[in-house]
C-alpha atoms as a PDB file:
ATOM      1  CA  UNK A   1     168.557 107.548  91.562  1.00  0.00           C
ATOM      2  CA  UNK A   2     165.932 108.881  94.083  1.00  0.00           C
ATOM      3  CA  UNK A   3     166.563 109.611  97.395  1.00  0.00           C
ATOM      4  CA  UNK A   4     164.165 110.133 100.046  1.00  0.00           C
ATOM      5  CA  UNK A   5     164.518 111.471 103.996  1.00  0.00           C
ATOM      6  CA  UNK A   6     162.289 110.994 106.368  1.00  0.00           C
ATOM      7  CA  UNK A   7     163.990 111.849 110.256  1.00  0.00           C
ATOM      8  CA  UNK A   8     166.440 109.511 111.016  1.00  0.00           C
ATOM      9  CA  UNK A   9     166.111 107.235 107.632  1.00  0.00           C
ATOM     10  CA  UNK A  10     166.784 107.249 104.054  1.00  0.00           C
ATOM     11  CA  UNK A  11     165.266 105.316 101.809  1.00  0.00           C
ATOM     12  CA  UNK A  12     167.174 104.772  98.127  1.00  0.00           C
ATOM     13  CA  UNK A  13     165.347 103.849  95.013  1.00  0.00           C
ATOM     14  CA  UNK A  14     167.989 102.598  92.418  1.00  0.00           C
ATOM     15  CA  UNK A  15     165.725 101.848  89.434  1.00  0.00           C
ATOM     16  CA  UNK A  16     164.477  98.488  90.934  1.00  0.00           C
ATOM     17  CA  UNK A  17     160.872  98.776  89.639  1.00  0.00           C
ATOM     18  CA  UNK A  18     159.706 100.680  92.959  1.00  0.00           C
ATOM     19  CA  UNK A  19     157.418 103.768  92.017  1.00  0.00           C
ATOM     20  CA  UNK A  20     157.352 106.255  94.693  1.00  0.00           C
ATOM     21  CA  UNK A  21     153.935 105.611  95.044  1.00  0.00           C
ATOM     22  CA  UNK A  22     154.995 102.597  96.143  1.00  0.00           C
ATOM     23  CA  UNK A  23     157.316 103.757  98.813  1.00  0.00           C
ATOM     24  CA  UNK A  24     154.681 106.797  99.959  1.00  0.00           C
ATOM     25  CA  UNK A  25     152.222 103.404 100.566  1.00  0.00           C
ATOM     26  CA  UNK A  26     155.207 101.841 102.524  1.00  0.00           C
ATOM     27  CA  UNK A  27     155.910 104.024 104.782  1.00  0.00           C
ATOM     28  CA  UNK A  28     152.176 105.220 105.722  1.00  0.00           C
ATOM     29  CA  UNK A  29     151.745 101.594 106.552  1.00  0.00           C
ATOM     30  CA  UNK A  30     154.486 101.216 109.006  1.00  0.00           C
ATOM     31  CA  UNK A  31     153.081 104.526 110.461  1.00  0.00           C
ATOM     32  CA  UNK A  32     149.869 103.492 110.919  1.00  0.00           C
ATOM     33  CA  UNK A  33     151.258 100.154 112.644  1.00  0.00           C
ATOM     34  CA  UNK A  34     153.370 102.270 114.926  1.00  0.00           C
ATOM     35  CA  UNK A  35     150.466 104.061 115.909  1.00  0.00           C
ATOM     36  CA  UNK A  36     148.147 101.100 116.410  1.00  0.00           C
ATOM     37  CA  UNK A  37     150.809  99.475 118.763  1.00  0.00           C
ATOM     38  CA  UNK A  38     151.463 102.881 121.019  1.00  0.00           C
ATOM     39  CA  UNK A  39     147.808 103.035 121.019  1.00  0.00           C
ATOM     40  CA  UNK A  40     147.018  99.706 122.065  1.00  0.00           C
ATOM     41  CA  UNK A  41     149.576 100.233 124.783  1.00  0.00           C
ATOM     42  CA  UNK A  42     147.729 102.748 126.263  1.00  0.00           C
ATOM     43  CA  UNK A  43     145.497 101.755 129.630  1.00  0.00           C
ATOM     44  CA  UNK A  44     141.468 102.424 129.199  1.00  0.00           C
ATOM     45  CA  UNK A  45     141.318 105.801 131.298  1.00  0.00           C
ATOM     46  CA  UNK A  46     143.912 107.426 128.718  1.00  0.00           C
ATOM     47  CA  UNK A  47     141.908 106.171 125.426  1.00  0.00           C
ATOM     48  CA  UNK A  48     139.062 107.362 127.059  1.00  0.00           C
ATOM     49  CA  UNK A  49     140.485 110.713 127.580  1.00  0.00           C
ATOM     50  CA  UNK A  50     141.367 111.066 123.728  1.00  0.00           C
ATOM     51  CA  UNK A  51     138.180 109.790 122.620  1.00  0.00           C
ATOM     52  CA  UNK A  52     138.940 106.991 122.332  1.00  0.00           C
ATOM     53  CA  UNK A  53     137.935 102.988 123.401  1.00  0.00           C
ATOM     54  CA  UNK A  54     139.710 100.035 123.083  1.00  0.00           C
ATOM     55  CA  UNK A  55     137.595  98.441 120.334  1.00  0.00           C
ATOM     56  CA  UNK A  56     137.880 102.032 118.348  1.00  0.00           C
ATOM     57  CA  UNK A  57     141.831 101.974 117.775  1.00  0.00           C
ATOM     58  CA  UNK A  58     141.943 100.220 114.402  1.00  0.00           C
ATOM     59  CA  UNK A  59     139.287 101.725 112.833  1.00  0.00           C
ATOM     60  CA  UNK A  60     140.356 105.179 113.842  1.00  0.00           C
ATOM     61  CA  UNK A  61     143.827 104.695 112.642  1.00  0.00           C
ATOM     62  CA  UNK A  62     143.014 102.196 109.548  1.00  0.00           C
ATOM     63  CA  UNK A  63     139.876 104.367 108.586  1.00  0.00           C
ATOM     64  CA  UNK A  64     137.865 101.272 108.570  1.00  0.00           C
END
């Protein structure tokens, strides 16, 4: 059995066919989305003060 810890979660991989590839993809995925969404949240004058414009976000955190 495989355990992983990341902060506050744990993830368990009991042999169901999950490679940890698998879960490495998973979890880079719902960090990207949590970054796009605190991102998008953000008003124009703060973007702008990263570097950033509205139309920029998803290719700067997708790499698109």
């Amino acid at each position: 059995m495989t355990t992983i810890t990341l902060s506050r979660e744990t993830i368990r991989n009991q042999g169901l066919g999950a490679t940890p590839g698998l879960m490495s993809r998973v979890r880079a995925y719902l960090a990207r989305s949590r970054a796009e969404r605190q991102l998008q949240q953000l008003d124009d004058r703060l973007l702008a003060d990263i570097g950033l414009n509205r139309g920029d976000i998803s290719s700067s955190v997708w790499g698109r």
